[in-house]
Protein backbone atom coordinates (compact mmCIF):
# COMPACT_ATOMS: atom_id res chain seq x y z
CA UNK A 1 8.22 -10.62 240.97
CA UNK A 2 4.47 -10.92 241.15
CA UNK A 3 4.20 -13.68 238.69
CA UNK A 4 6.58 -15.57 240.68
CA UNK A 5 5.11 -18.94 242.29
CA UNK A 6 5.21 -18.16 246.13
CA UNK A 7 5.51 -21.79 247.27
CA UNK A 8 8.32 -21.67 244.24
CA UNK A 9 10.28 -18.84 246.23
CA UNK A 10 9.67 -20.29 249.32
CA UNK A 11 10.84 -23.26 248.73
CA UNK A 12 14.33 -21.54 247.22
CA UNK A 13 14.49 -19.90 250.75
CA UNK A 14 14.56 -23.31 252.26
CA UNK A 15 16.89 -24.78 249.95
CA UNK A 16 19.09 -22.03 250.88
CA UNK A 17 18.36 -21.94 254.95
CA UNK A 18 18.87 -25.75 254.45
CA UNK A 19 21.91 -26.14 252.41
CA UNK A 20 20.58 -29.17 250.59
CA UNK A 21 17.64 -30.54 248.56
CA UNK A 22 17.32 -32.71 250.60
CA UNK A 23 17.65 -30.98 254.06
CA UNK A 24 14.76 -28.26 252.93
CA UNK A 25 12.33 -31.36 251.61
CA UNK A 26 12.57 -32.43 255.01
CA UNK A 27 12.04 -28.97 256.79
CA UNK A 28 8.77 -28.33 254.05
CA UNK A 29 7.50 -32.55 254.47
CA UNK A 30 7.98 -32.70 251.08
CA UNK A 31 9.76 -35.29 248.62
CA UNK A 32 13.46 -34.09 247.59
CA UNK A 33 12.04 -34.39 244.15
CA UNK A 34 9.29 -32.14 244.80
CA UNK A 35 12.00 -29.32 246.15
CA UNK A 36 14.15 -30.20 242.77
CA UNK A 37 10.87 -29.17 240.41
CA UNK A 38 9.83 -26.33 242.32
CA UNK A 39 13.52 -24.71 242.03
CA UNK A 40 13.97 -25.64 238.13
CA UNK A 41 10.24 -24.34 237.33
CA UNK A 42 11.67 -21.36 239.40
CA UNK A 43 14.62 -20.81 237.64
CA UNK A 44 12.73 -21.22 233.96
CA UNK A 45 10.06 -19.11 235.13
CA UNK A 46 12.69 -16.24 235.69
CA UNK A 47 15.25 -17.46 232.62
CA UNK A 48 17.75 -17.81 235.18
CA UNK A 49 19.94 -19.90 236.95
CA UNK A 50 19.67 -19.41 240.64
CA UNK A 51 21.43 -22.26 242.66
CA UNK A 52 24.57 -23.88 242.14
CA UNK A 53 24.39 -27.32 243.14
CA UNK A 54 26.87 -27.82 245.32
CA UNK A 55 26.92 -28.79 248.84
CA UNK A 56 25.82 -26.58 250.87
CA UNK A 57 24.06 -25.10 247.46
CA UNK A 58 25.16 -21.87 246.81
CA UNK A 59 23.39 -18.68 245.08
CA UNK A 60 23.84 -17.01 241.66
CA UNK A 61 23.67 -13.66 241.64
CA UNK A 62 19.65 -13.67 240.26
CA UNK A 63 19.36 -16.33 242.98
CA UNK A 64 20.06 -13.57 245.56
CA UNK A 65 17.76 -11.29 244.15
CA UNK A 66 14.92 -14.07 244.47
CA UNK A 67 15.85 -14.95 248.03
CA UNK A 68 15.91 -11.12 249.12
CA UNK A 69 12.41 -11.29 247.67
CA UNK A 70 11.67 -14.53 249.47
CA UNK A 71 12.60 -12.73 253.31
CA UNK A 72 11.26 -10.17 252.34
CA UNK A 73 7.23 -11.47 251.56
CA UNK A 74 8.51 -13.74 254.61
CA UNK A 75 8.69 -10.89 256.97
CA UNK A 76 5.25 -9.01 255.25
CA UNK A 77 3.63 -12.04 255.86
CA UNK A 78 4.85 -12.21 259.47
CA UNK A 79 3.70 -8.18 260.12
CA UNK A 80 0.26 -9.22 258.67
CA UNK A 81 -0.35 -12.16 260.88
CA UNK A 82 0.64 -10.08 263.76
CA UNK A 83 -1.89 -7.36 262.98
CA UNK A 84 -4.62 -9.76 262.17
CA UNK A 85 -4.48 -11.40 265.47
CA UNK A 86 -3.44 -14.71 263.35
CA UNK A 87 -0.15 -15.60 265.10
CA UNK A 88 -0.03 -17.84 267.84
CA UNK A 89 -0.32 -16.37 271.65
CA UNK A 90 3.53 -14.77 272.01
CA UNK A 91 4.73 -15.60 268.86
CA UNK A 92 7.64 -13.51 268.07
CA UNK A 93 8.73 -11.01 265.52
CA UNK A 94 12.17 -12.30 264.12
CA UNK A 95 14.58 -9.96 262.54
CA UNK A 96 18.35 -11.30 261.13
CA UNK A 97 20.83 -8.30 261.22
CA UNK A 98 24.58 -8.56 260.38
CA UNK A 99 26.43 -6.49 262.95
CA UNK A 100 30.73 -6.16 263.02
CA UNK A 101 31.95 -7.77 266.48
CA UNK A 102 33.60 -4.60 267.91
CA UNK A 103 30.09 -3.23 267.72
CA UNK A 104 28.51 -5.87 269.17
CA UNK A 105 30.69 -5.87 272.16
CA UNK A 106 30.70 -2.32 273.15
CA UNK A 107 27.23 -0.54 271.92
CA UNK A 108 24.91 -2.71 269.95
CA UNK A 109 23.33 -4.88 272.46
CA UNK A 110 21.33 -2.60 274.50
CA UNK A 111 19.68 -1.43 271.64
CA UNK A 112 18.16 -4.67 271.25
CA UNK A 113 16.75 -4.62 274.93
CA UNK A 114 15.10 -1.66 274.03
CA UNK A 115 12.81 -3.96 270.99
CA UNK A 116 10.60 -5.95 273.26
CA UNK A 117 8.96 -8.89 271.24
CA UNK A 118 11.37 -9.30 268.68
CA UNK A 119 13.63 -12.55 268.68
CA UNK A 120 17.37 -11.21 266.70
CA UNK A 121 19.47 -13.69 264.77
CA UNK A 122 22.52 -12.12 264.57
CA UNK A 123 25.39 -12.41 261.94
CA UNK A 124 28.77 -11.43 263.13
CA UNK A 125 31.34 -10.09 260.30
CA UNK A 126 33.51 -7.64 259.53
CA UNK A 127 31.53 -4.33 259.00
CA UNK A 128 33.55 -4.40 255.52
CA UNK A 129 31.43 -7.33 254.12
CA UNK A 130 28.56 -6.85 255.93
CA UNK A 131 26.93 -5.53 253.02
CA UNK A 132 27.79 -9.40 251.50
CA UNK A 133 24.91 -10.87 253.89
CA UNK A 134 22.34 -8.31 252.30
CA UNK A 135 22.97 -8.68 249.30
CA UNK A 136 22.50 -12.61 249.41
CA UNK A 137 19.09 -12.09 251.36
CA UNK A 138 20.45 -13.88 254.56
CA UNK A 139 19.71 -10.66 256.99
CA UNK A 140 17.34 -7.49 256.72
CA UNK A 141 20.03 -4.70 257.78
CA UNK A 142 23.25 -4.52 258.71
CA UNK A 143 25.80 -2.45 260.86
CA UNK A 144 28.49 -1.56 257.62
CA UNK A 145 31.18 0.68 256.87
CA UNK A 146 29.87 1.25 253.60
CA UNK A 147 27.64 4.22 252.71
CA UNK A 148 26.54 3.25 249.25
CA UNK A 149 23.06 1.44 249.91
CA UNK A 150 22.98 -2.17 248.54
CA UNK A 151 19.98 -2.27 245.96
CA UNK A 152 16.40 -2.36 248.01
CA UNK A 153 18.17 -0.78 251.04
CA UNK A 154 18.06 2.73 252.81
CA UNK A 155 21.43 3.95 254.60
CA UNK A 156 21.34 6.49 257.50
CA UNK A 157 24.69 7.04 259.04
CA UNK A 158 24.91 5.81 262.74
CA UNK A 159 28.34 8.00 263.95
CA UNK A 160 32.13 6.65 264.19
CA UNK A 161 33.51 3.99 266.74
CA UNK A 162 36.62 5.61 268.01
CA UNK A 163 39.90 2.99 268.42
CA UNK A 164 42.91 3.90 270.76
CA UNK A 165 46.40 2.37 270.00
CA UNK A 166 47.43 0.18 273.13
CA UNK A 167 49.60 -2.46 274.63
CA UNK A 168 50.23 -3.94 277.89
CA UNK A 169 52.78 -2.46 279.64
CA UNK A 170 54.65 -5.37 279.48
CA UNK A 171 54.56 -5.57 275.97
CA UNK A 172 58.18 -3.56 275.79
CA UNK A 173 56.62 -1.80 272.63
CA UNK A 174 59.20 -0.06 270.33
CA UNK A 175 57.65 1.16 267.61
CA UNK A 176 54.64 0.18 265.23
CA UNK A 177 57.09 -1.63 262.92
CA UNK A 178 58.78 -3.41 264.80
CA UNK A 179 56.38 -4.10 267.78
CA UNK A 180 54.20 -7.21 267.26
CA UNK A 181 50.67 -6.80 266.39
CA UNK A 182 47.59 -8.32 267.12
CA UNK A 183 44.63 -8.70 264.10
CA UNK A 184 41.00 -10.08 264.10
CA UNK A 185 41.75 -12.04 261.15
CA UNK A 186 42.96 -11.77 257.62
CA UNK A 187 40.82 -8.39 256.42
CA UNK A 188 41.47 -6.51 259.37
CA UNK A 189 43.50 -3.46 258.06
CA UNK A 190 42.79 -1.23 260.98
CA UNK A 191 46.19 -1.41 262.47
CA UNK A 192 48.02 -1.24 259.01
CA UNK A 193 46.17 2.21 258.44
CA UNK A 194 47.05 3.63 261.71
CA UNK A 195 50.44 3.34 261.56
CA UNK A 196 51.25 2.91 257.70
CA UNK A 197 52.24 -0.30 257.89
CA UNK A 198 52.35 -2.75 260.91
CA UNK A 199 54.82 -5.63 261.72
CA UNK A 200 54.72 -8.66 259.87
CA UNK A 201 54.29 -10.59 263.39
CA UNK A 202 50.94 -10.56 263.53
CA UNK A 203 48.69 -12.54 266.11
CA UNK A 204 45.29 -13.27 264.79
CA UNK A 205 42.09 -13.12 267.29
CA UNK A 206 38.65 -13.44 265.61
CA UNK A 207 36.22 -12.47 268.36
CA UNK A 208 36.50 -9.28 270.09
CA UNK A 209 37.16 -10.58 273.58
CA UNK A 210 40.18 -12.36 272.59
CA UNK A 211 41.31 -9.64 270.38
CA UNK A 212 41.66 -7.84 273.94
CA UNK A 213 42.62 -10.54 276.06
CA UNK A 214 45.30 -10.94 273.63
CA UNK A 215 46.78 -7.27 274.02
CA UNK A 216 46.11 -6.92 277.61
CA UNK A 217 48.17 -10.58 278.40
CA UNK A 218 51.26 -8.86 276.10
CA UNK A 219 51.02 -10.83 273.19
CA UNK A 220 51.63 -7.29 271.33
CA UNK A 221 49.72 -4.00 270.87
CA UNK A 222 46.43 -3.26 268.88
CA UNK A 223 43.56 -1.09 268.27
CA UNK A 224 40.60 -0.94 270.98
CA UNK A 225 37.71 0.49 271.06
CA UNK A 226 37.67 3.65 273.60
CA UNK A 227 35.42 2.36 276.14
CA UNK A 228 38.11 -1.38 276.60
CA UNK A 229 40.72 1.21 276.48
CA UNK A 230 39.83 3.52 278.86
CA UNK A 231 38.75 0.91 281.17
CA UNK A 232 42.04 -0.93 280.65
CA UNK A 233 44.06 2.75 281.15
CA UNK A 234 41.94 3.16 284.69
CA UNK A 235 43.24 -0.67 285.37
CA UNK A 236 46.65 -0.30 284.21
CA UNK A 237 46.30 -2.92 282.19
CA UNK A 238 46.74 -1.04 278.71
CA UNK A 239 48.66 2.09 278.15
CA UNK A 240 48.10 4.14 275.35
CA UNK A 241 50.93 3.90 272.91
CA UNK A 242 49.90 7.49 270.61
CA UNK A 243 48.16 9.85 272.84
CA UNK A 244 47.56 12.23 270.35
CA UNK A 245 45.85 10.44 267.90
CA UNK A 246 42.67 7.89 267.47
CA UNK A 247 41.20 5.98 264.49
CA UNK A 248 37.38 6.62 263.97
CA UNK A 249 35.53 4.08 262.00
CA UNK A 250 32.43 5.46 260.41
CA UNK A 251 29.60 3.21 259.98
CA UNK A 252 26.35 2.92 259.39
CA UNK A 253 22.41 1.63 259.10
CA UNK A 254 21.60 0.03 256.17
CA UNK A 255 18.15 -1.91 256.38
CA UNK A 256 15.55 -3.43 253.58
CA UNK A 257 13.11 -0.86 252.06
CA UNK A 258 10.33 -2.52 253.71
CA UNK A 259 7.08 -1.14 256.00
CA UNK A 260 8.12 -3.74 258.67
CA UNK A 261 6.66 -2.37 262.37
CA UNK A 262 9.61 -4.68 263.76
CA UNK A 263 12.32 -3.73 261.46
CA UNK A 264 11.01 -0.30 261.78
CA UNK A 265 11.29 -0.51 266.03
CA UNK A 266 14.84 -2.00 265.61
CA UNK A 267 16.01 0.45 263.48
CA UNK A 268 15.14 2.92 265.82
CA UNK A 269 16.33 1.54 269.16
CA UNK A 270 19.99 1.01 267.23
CA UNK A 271 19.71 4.89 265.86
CA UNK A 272 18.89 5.89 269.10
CA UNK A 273 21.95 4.06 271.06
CA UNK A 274 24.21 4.88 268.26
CA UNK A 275 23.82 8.72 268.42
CA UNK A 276 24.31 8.70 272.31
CA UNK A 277 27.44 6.50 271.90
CA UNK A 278 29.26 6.57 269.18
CA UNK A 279 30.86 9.55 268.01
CA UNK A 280 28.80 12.10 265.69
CA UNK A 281 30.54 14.34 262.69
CA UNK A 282 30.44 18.32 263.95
């Protein structure tokens, strides 16, 4: 990468955080013919091609390894300024995570609070394709399910987030089979897992708060994380429909290899919060 062009690779960053040619020659005060050379000199220089021009533009699979690179002298360039006393009076650090919504409604956000100075852009999907957004380049670490580190990335294991089968009582549950269901959206196999096959009535609820609006109002039973449940047990709003029996999702920390003070604080904080919440292997 060091014979790489950095206004080139910058410029395939904005293309990308753009969506258009035209879009990034406007964010870079540039001519939309300027952005086009830059990108094709880019793409000869490396032998590859890197966008596909559609709209929004779209990456290639060496494009994603360029605009990994990209964030990544992005963010070195960031932690030098800072420690040359070159950024502007409280300028912030930024950092773009992808974190799975269950996560982000129960345990993740007061890790943050504990990260003073840094400004998160957050990417909500399933902890399943998380992995996805670090591959393209579009976040520096993500909250996944899958151990394996994506190429450039560390992986330290964060614990499991426990789910409890419920329904509201007035659900009139039956059993698992027959009992409607409620999903976060077309991926979600949770439920299917815990009982070896759900109903084929299935309510769909991407965001986590509807997800547990939906079971509490009746609309049929579904996994929730233990700390809803328990609060919705104490309320008598939820009962739990297998006492014996839980599903534990492991997941875990995977974050650029990159000496990053701010990526480094982050990954802390979320460590920290994640071993005092989550539940840890004996």
């Amino acid at each position: 990468m060091a014979d790489l062009p950095a206004d080139h690779v910058r410029t395939l960053l904005a293309v990308v955080d753009a969506g258009t040619f035209d879009a990034a020659a406007a964010a870079l005060h540039v001519t939309p013919s300027a952005v086009s050379q830059r990108v094709k000199a880019l793409e000869q220089r490396t032998g590859r091609v890197l966008l596909m021009r559609t709209k929004p533009v779209q990456l290639t699979e060496s494009g994603q390894v360029v605009v990994r690179f990209a964030r990544q002298l992005a963010q070195l360039e960031r932690d030098a300024r800072a420690e040359l006393g070159m950024t502007t009076p409280g300028e912030p650090a930024r950092l773009s995570i992808a974190v799975n919504a269950d996560s982000l409604a129960t345990w993740f956000l007061p890790a943050l609070t504990q990260v003073p100075g840094v400004c998160f852009e957050l990417h909500r999907e399933d902890e399943g394709h998380t992995t996805q957004l670090l591959r393209e380049g579009l976040v520096m670490a993500a909250v996944t399910s899958t151990p394996d580190p994506v190429q450039g990335c560390s992986v330290r294991s964060l614990g499991s987030l426990r789910y409890l089968a419920c329904a509201s009582p007035r659900l009139g549950f039956t059993t698992f089979a027959d009992s409607p269901v409620v999903v976060f959206d077309r991926h979600d196999q949770l439920q299917d897992r815990f009982a070896g096959g759900a109903s084929a009535f299935r309510h769909q609820m991407p965001s986590s708060t509807a997800y547990l609006d939906a079971v509490v109002a009746g609309l049929g039973w579904g996994l929730i994380p233990v700390a809803h449940a328990r609060a919705g047990f104490a309320a008598g709003t939820l009962v739990n429909l297998a006492p014996t029996r839980h599903m534990d999702v492991p997941l875990f920390w995977q974050q650029w290899k990159l000496d990053s003070p701010a990526l480094a604080a982050a990954a802390t904080a979320i460590l920290a919060t994640a071993a005092a919440t989550l539940i840890q292997a004996d």
